[in-house]
Protein backbone atom coordinates (compact mmCIF):
# COMPACT_ATOMS: atom_id res chain seq x y z
CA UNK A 1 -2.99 -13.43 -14.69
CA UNK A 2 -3.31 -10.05 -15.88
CA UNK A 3 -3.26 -6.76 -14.07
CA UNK A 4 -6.74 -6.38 -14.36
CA UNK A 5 -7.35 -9.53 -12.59
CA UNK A 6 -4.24 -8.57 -10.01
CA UNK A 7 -4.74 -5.09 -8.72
CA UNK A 8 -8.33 -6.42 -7.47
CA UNK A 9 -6.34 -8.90 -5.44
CA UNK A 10 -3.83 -6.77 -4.52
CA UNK A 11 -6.36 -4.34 -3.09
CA UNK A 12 -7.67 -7.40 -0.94
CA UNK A 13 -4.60 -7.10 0.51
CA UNK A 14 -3.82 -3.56 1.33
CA UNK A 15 -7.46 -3.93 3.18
CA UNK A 16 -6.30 -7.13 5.02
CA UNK A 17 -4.40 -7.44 8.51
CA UNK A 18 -1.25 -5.93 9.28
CA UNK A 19 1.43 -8.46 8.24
CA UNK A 20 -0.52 -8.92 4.87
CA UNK A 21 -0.52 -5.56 4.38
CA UNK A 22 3.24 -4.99 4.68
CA UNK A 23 3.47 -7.64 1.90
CA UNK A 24 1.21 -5.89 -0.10
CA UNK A 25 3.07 -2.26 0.45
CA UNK A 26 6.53 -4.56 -0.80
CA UNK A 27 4.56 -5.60 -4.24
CA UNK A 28 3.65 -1.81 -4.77
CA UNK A 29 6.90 -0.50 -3.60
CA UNK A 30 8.47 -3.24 -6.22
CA UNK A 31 6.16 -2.23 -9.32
CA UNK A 32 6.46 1.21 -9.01
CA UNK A 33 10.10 0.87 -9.70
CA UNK A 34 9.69 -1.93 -12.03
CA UNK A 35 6.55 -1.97 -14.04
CA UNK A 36 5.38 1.72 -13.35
CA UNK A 37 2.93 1.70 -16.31
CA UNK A 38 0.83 -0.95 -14.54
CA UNK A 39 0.00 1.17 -11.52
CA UNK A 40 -1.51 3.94 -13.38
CA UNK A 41 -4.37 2.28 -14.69
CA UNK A 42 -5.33 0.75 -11.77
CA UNK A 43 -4.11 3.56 -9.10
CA UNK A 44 -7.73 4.24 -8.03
CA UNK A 45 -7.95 0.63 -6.70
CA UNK A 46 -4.63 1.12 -4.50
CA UNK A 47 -4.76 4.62 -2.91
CA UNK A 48 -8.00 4.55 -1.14
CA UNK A 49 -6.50 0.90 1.19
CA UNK A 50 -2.94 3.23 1.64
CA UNK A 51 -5.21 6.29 2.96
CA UNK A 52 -7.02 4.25 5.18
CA UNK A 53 -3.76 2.40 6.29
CA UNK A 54 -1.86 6.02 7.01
CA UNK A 55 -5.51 7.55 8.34
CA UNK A 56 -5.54 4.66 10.93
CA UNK A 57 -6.42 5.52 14.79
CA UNK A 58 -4.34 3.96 16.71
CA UNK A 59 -5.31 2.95 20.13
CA UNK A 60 -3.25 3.17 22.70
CA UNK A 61 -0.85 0.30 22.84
CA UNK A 62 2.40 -0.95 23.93
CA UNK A 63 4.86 -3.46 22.62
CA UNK A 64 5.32 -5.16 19.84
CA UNK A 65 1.52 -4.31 19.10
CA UNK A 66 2.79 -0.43 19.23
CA UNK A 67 5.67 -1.50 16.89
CA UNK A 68 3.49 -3.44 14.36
CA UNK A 69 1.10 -0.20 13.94
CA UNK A 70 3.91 2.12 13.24
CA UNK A 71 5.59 -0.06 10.80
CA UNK A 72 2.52 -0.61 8.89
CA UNK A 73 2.14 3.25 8.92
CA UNK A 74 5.68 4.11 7.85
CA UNK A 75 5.21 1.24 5.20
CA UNK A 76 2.46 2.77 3.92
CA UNK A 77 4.20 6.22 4.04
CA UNK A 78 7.32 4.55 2.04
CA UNK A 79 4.39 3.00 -0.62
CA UNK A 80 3.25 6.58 -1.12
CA UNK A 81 6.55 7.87 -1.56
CA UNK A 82 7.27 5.36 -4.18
CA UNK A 83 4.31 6.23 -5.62
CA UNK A 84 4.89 9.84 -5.90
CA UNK A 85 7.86 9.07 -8.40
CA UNK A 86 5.66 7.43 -10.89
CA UNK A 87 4.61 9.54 -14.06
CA UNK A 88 1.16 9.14 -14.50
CA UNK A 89 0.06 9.08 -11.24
CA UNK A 90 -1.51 11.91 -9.59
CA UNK A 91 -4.35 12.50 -6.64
């Protein structure tokens, strides 16, 4: 599989429910300190699924739902970060 056919995927899954998501944020957080040069050709694909992720509304909730939205934020935060030390990669 190449990166062009795995960013599409990957995408899927920064758009997909919480607990995928948080495995998706893990495979970013890994290439950006492994295999930078992959992310910036396909860093389009990725940003607009962490926006929406960190842009979330949250309704009000208690719990382990309240903790599940607030770890998917602050893993999206943490993606971003990451992110942010790649050359390359600007928006």
């Amino acid at each position: 599989m190449h990166g062009t056919d795995f960013f599409p995927l990957l995408q899927k899954a920064l758009d997909d429910v919480e607990d995928i998501q948080l495995q998706g944020h893990q495979i970013l957080i890994y290439l950006s300190l492994h295999h930078p040069e992959l992310i910036v050709s396909s860093i389009d694909l990725l940003l607009g699924p962490l926006e929406r992720a960190i842009n979330k509304k949250q309704a009000p909730k208690t719990g382990n739902e309240a903790d599940r939205g607030d770890e998917t934020l602050k893993s999206a935060l943490r993606v971003l970060m990451a992110l942010n030390n790649v050359s390359g990669v600007t928006r």
